[in-house]
PDB file of N, CA and C in Angstrom:
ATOM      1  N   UNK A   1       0.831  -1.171   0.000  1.00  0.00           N
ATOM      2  CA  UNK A   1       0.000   0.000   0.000  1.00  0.00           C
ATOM      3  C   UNK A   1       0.889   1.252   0.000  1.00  0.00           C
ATOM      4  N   UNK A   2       0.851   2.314  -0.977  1.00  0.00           N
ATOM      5  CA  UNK A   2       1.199   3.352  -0.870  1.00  0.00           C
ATOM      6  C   UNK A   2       0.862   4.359  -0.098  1.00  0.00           C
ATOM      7  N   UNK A   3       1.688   5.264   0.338  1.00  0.00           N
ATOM      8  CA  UNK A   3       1.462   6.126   1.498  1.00  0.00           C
ATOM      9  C   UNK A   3       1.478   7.039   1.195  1.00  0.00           C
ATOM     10  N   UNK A   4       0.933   8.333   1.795  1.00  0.00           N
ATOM     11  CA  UNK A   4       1.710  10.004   1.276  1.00  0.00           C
ATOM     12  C   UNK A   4       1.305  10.639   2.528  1.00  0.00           C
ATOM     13  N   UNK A   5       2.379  11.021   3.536  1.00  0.00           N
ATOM     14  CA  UNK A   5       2.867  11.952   4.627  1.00  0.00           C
ATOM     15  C   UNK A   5       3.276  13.239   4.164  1.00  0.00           C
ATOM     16  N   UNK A   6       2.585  13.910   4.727  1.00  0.00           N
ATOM     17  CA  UNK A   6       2.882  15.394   4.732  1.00  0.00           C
ATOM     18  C   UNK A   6       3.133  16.127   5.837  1.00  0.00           C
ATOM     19  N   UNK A   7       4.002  17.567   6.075  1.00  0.00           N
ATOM     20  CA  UNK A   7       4.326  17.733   7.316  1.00  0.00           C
ATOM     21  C   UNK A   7       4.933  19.520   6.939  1.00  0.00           C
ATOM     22  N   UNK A   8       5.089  20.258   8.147  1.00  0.00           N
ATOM     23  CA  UNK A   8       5.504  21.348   7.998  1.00  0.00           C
ATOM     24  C   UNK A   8       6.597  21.805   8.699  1.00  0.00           C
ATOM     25  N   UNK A   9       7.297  22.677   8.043  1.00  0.00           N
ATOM     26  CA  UNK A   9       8.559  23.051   8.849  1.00  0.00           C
ATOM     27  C   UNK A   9       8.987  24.974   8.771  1.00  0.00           C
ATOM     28  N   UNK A  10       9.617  24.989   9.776  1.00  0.00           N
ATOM     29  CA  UNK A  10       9.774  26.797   9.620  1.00  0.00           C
ATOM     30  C   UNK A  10      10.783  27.187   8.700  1.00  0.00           C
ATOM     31  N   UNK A  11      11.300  26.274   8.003  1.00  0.00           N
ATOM     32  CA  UNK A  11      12.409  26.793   6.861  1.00  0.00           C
ATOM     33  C   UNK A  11      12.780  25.918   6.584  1.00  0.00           C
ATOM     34  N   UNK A  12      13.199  25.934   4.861  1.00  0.00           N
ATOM     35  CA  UNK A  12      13.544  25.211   4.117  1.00  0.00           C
ATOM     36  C   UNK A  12      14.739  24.254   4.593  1.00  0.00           C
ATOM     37  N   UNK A  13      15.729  24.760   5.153  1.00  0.00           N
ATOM     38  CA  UNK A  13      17.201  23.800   5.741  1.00  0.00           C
ATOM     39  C   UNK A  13      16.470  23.035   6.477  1.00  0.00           C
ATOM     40  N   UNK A  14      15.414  23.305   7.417  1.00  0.00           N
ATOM     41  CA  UNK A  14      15.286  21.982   8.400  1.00  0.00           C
ATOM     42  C   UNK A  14      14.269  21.262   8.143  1.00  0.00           C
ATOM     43  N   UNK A  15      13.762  21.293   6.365  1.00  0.00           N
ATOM     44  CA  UNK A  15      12.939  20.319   6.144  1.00  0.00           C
ATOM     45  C   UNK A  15      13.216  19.438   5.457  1.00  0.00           C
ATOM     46  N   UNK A  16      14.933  20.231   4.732  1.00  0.00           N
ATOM     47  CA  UNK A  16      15.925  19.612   3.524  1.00  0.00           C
ATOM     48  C   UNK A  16      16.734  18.429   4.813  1.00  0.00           C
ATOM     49  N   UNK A  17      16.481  18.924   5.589  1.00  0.00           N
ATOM     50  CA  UNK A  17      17.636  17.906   7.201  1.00  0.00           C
ATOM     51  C   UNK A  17      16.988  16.828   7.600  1.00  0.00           C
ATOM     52  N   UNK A  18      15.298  16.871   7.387  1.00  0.00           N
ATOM     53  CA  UNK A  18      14.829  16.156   7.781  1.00  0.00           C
ATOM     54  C   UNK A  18      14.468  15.114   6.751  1.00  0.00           C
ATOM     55  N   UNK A  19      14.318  15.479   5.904  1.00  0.00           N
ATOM     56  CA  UNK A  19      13.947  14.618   4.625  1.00  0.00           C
ATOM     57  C   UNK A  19      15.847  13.597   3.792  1.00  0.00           C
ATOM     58  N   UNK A  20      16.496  14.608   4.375  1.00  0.00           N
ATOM     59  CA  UNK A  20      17.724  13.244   4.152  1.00  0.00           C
ATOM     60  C   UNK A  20      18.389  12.396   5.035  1.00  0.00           C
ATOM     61  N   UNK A  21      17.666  13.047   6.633  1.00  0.00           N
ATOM     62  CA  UNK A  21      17.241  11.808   7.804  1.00  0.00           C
ATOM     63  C   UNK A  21      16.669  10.479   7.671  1.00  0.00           C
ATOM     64  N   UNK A  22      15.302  10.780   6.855  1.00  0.00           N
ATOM     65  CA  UNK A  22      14.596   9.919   6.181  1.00  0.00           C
ATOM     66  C   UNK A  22      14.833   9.171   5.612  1.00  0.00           C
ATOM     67  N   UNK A  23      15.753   9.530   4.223  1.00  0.00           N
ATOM     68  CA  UNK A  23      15.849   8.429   2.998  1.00  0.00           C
ATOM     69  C   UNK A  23      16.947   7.781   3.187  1.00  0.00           C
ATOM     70  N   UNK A  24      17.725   8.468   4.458  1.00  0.00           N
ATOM     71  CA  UNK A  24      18.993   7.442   4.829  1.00  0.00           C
ATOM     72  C   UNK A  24      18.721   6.320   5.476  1.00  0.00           C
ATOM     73  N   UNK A  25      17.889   6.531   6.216  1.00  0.00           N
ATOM     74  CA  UNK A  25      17.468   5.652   7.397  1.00  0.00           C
ATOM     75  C   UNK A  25      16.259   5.160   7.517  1.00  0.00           C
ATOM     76  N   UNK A  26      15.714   4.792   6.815  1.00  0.00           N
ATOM     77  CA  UNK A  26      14.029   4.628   6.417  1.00  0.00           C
ATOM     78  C   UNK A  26      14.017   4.188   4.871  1.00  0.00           C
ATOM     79  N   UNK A  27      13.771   2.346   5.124  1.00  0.00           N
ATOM     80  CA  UNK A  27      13.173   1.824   3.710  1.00  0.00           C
ATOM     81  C   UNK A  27      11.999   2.215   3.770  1.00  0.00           C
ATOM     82  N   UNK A  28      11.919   1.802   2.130  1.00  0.00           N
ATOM     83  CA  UNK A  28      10.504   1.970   2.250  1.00  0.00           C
ATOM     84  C   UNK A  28      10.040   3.335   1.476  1.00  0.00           C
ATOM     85  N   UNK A  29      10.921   4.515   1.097  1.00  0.00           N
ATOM     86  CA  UNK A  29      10.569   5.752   0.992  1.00  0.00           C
ATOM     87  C   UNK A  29      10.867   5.669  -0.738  1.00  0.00           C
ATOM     88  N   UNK A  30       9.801   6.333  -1.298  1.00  0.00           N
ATOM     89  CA  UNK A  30      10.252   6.148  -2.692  1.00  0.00           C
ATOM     90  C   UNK A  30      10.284   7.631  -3.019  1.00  0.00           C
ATOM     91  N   UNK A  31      10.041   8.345  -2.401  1.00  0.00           N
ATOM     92  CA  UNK A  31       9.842  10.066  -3.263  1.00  0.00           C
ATOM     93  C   UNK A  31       9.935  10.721  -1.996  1.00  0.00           C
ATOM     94  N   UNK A  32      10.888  12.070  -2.147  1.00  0.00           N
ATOM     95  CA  UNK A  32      10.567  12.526  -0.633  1.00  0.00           C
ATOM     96  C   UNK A  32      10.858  14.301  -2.101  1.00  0.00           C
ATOM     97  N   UNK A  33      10.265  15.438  -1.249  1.00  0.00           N
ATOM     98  CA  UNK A  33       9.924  16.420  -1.776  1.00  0.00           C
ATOM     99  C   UNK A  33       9.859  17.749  -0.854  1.00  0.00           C
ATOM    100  N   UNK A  34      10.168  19.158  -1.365  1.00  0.00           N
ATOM    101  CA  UNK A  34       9.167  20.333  -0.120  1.00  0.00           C
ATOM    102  C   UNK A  34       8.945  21.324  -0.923  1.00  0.00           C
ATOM    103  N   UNK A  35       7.882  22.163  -0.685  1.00  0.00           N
ATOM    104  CA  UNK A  35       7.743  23.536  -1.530  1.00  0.00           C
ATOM    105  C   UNK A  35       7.599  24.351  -0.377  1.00  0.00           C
ATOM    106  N   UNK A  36       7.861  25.693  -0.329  1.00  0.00           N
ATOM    107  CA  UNK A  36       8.169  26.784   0.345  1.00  0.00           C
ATOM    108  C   UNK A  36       8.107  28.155  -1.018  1.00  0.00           C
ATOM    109  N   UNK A  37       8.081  28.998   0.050  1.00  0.00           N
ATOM    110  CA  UNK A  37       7.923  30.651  -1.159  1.00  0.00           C
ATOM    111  C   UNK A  37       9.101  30.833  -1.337  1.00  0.00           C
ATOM    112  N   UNK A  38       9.625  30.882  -2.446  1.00  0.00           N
ATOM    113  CA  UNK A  38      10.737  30.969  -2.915  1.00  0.00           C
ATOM    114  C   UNK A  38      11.075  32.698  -2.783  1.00  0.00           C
ATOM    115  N   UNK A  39       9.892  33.125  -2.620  1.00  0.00           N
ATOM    116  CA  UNK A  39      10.296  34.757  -2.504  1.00  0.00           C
ATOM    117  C   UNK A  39      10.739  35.512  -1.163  1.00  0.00           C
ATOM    118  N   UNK A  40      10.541  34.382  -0.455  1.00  0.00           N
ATOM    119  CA  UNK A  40      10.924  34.358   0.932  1.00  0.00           C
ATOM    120  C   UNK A  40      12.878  34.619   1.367  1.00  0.00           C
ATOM    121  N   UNK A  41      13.138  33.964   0.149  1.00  0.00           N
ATOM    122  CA  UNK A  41      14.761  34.156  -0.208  1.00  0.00           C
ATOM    123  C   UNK A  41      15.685  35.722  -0.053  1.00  0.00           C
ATOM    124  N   UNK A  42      14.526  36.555  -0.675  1.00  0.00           N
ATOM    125  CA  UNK A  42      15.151  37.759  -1.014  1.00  0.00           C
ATOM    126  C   UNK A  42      15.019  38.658   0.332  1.00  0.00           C
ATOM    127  N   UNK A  43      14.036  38.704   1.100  1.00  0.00           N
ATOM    128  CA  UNK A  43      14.489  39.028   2.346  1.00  0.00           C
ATOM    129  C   UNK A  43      15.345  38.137   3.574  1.00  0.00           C
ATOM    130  N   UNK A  44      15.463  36.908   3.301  1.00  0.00           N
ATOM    131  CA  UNK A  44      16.785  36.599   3.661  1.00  0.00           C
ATOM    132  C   UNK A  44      17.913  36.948   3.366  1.00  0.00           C
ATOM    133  N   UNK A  45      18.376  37.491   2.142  1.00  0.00           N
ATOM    134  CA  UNK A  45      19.485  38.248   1.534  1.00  0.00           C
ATOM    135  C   UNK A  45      19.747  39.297   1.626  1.00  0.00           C
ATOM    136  N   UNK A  46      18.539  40.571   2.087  1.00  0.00           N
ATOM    137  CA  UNK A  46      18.786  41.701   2.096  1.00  0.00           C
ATOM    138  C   UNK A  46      18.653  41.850   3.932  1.00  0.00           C
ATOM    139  N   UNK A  47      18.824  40.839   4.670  1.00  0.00           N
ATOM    140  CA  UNK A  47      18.936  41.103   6.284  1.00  0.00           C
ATOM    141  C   UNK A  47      20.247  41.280   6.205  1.00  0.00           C
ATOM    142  N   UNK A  48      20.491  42.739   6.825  1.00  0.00           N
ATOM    143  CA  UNK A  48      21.690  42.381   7.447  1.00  0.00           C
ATOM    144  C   UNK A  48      22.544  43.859   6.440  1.00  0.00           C
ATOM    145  N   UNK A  49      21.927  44.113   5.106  1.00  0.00           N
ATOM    146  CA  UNK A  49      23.178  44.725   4.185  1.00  0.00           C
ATOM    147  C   UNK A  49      22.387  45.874   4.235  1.00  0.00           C
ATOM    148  N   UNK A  50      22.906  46.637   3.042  1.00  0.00           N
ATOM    149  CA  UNK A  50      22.631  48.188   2.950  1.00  0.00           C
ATOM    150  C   UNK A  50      21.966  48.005   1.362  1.00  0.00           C
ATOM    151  N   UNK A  51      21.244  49.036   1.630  1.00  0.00           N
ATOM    152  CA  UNK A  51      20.606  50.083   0.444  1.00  0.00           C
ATOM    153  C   UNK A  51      21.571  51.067  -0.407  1.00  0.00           C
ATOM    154  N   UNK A  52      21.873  50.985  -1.135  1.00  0.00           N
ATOM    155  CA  UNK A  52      22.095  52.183  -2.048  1.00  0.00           C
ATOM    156  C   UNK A  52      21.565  53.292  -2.798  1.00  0.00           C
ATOM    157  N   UNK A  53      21.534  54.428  -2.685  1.00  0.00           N
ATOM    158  CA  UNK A  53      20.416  55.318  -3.186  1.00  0.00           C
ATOM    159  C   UNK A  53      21.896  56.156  -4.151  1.00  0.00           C
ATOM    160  N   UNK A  54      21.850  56.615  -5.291  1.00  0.00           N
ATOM    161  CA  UNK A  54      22.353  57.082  -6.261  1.00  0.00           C
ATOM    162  C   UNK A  54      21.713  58.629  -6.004  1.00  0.00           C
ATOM    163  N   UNK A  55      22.589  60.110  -6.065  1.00  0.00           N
ATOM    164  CA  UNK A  55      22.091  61.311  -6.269  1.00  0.00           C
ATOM    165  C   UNK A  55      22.468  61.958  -7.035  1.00  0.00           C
ATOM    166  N   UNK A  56      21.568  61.949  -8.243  1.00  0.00           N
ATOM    167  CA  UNK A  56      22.422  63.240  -9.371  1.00  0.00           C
ATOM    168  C   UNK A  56      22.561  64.091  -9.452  1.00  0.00           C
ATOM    169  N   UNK A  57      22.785  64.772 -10.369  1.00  0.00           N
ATOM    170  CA  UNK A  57      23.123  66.645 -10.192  1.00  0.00           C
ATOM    171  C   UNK A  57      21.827  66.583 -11.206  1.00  0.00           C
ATOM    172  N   UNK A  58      22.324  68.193 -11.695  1.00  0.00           N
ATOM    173  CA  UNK A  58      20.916  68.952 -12.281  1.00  0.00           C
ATOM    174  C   UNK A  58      21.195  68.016 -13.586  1.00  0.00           C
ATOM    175  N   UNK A  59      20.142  68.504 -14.601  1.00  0.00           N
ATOM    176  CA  UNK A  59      19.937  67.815 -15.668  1.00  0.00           C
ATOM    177  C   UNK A  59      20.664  68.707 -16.639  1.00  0.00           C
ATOM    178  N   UNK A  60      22.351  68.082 -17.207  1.00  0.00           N
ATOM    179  CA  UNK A  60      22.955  68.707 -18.255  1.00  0.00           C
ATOM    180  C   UNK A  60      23.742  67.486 -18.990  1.00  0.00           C
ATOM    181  N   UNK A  61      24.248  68.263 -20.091  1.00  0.00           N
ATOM    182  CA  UNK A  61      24.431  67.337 -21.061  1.00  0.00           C
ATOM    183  C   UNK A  61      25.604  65.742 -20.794  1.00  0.00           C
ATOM    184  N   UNK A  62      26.210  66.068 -19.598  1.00  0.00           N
ATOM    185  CA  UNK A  62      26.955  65.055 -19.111  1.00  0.00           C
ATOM    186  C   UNK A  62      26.039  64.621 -17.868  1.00  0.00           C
ATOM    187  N   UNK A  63      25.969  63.045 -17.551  1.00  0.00           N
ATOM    188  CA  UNK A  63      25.042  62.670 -16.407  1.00  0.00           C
ATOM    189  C   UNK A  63      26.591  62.505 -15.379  1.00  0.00           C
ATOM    190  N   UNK A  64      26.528  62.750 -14.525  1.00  0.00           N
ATOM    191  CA  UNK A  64      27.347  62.282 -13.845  1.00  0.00           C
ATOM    192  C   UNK A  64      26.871  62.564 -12.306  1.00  0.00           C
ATOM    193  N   UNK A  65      27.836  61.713 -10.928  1.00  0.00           N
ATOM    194  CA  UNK A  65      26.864  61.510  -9.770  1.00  0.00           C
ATOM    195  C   UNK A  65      27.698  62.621  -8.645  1.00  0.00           C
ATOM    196  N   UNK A  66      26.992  62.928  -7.532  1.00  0.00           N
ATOM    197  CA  UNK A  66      27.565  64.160  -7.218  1.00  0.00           C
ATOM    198  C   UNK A  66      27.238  62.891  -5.769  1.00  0.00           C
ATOM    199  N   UNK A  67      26.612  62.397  -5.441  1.00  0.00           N
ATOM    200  CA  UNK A  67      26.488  61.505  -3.794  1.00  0.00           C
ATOM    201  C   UNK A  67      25.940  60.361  -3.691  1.00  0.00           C
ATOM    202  N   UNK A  68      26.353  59.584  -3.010  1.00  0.00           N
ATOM    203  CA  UNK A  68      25.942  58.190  -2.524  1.00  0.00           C
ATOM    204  C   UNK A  68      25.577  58.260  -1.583  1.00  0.00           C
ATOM    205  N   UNK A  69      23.853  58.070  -1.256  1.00  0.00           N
ATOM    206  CA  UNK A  69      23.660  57.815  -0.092  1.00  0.00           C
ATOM    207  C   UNK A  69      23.373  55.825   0.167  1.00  0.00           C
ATOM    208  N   UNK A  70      23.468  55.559   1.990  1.00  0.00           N
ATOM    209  CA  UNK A  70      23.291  54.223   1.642  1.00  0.00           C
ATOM    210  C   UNK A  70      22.647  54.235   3.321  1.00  0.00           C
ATOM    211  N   UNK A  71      21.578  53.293   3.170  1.00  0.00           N
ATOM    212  CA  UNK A  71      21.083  52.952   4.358  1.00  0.00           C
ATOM    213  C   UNK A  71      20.602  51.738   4.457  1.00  0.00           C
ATOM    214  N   UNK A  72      20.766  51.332   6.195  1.00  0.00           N
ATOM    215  CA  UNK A  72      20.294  49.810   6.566  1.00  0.00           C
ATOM    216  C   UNK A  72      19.141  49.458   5.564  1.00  0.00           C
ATOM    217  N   UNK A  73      19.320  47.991   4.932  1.00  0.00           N
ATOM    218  CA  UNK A  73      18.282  47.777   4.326  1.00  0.00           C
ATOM    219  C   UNK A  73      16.905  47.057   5.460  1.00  0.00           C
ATOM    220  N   UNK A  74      15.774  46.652   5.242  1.00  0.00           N
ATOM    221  CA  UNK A  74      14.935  46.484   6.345  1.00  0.00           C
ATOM    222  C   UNK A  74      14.123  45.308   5.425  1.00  0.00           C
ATOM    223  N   UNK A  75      14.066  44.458   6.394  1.00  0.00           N
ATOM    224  CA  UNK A  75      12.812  43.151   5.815  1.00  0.00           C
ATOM    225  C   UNK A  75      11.645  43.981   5.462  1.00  0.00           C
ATOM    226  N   UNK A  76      11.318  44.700   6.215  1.00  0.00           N
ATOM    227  CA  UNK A  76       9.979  45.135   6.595  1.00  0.00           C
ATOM    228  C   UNK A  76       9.875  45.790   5.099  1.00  0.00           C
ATOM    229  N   UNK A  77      10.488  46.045   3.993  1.00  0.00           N
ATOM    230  CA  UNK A  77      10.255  46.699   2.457  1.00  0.00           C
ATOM    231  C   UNK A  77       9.404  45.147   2.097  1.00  0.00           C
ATOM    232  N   UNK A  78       9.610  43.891   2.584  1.00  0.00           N
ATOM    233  CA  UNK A  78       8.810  42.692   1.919  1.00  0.00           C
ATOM    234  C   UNK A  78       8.119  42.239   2.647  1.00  0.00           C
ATOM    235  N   UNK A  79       6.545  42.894   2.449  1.00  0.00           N
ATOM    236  CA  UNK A  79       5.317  42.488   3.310  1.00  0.00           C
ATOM    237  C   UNK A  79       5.675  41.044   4.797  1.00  0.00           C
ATOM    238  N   UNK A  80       5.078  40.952   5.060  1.00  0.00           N
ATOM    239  CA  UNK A  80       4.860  39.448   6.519  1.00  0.00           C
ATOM    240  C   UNK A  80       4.953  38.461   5.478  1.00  0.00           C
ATOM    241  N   UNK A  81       3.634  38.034   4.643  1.00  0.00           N
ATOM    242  CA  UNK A  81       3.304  37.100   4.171  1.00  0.00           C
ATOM    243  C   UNK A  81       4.517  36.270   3.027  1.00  0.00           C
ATOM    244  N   UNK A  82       5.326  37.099   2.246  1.00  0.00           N
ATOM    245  CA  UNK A  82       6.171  37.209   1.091  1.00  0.00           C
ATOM    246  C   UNK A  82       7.078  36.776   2.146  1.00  0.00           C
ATOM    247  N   UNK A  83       7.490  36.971   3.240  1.00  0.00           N
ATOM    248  CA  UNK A  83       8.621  36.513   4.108  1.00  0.00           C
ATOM    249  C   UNK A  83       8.706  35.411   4.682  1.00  0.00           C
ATOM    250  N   UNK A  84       7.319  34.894   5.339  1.00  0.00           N
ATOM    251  CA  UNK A  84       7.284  33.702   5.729  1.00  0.00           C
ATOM    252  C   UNK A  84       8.083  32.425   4.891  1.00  0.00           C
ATOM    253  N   UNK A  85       8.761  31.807   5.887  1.00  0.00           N
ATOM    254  CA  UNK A  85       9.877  30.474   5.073  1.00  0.00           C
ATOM    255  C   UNK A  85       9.336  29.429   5.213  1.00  0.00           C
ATOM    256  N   UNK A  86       7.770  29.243   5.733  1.00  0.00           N
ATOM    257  CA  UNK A  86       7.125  27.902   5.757  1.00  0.00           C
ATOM    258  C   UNK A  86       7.337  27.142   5.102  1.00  0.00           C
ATOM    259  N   UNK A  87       7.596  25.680   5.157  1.00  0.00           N
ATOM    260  CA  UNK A  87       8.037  25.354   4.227  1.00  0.00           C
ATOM    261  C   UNK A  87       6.836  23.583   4.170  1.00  0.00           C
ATOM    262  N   UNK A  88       6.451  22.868   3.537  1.00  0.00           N
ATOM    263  CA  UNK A  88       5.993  22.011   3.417  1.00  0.00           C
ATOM    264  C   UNK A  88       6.704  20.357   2.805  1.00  0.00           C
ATOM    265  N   UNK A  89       6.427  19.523   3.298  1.00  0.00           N
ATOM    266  CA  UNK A  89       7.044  18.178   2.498  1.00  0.00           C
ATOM    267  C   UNK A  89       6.330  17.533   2.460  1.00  0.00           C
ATOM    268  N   UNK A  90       6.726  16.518   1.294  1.00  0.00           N
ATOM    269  CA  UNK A  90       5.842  15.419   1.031  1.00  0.00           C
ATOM    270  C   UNK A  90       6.892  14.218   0.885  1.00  0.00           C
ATOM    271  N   UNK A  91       6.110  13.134   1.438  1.00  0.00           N
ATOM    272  CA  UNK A  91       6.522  11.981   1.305  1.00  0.00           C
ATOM    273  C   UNK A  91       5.765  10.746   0.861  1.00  0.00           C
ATOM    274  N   UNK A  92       6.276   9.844  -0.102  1.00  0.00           N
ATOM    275  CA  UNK A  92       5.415   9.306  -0.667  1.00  0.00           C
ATOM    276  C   UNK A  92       6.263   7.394  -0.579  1.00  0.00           C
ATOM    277  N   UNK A  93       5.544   6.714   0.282  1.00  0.00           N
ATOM    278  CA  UNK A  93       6.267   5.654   0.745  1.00  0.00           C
ATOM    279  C   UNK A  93       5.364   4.394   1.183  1.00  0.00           C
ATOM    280  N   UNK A  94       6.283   3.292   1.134  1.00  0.00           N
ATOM    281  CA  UNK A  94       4.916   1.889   1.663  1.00  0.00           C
ATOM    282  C   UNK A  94       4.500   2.144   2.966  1.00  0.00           C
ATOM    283  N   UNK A  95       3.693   1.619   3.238  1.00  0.00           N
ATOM    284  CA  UNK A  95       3.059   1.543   4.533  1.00  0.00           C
ATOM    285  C   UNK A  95       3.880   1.222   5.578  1.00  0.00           C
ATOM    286  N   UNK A  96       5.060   0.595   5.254  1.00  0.00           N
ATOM    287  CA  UNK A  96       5.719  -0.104   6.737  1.00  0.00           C
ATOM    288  C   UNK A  96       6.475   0.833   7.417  1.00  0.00           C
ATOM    289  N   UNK A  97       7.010   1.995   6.949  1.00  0.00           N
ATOM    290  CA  UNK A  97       7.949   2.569   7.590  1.00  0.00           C
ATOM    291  C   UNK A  97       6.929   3.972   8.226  1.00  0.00           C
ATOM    292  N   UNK A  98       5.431   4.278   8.059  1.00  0.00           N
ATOM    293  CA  UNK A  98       4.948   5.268   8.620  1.00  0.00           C
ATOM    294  C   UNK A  98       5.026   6.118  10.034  1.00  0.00           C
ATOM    295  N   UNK A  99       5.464   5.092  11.198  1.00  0.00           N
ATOM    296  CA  UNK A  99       5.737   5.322  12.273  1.00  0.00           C
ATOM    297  C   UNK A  99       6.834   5.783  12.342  1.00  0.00           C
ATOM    298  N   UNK A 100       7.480   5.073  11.794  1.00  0.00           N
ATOM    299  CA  UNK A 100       9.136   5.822  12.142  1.00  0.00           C
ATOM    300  C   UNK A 100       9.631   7.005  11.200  1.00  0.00           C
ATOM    301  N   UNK A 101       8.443   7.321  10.236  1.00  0.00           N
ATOM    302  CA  UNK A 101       8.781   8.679   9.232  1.00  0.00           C
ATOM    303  C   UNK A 101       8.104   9.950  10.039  1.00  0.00           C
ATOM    304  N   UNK A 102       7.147   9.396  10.988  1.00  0.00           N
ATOM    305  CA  UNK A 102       6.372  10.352  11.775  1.00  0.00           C
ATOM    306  C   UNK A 102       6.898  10.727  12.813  1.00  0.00           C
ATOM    307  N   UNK A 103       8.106   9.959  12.978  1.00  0.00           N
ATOM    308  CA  UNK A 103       9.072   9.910  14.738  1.00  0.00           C
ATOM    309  C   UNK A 103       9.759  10.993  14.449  1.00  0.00           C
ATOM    310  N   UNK A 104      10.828  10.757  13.181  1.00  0.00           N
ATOM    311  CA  UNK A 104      12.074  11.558  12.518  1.00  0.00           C
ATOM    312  C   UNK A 104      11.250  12.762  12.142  1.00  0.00           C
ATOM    313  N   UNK A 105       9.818  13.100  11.539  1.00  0.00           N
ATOM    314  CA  UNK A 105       9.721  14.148  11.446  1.00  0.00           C
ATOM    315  C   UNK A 105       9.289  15.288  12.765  1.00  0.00           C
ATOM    316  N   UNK A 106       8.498  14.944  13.684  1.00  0.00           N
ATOM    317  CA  UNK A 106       8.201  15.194  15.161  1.00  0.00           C
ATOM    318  C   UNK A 106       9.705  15.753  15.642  1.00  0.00           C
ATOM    319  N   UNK A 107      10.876  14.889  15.966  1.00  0.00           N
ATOM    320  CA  UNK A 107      11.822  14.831  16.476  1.00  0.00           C
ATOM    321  C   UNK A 107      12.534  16.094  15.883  1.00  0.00           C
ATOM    322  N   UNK A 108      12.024  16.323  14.246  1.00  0.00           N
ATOM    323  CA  UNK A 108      12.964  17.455  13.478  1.00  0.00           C
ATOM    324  C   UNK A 108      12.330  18.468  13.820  1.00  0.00           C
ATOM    325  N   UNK A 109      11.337  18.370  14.661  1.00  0.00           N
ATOM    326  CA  UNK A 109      10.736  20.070  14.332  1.00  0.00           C
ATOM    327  C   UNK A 109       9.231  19.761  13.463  1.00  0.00           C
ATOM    328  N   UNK A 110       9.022  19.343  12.913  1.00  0.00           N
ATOM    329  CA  UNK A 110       7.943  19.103  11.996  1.00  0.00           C
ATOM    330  C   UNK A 110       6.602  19.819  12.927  1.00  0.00           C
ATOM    331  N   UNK A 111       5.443  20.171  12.043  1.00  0.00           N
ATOM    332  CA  UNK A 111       4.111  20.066  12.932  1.00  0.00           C
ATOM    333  C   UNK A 111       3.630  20.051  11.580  1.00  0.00           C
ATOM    334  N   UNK A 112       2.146  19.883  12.060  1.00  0.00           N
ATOM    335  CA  UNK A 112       0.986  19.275  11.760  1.00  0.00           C
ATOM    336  C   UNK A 112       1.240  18.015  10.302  1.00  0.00           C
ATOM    337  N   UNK A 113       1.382  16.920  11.052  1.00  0.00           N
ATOM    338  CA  UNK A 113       2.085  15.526  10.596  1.00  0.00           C
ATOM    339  C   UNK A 113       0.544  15.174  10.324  1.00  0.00           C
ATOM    340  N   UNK A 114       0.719  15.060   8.957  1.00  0.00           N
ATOM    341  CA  UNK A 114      -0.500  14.238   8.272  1.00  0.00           C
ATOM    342  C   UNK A 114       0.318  12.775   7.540  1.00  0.00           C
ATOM    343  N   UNK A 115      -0.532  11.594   8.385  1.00  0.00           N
ATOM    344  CA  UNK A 115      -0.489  10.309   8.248  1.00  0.00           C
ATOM    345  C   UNK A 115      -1.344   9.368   8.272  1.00  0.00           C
ATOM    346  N   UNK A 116      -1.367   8.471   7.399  1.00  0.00           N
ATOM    347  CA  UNK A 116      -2.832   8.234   7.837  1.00  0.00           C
ATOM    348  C   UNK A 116      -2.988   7.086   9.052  1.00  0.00           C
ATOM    349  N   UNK A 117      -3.846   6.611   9.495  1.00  0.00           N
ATOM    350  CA  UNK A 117      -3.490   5.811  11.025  1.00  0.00           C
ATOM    351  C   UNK A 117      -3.140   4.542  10.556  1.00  0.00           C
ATOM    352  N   UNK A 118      -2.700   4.421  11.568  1.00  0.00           N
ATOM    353  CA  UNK A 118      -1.410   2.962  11.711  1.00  0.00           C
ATOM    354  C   UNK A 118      -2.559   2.104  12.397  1.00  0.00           C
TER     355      UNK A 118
END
């Protein structure tokens, strides 16, 4: 009998940690998978660095720059929702190893573990 476990995690690394927990150590697993907002990335990248703002002079026939301004960049430019790193997996496996795919994911952090009953 084929199986399909699903489960959630707060970011992509600890669902990628948990899912090669799994296929190391757990027959039985034929497909393991996660989707997450990939747009979630870009305010991970901009924590931490600066903004650049460019200031020109008046408008003449040479463009050239007269100041650089630069300030902390801020998550908060990419809404709550666009930030969230939720991340989801799927697993798709025989019936025998369900308990112990539900242990390793619990143990990783996982919540709301959809399985079907043993």
């Amino acid at each position: 009998m084929v199986t399909r476990i699903t489960a959630e995690f707060e970011s992509p690394e600890s669902a990628e940690l948990a899912l090669k927990r799994i296929r190391e150590n757990i027959r039985g697993v034929y497909s393991t998978s996660y989707v997450y907002n990939k747009q979630s990335d870009k305010a991970e990248r901009i924590r931490g660095k600066d903004i650049y703002t460019i200031m020109p002079t008046a408008a003449v026939t040479q463009n050239y720059l007269t100041a650089v301004m630069d300030s902390p960049a801020s998550v908060d430019s990419i809404p709550e929702p666009s930030r969230s790193r939720k991340t989801t997996v799927f697993i798709v496996c025989d019936g025998s190893g369900t308990s112990d795919i539900s242990s390793v994911l619990s143990n990783s952090g996982a919540v709301n573990i959809d399985s079907p009953a043993i």
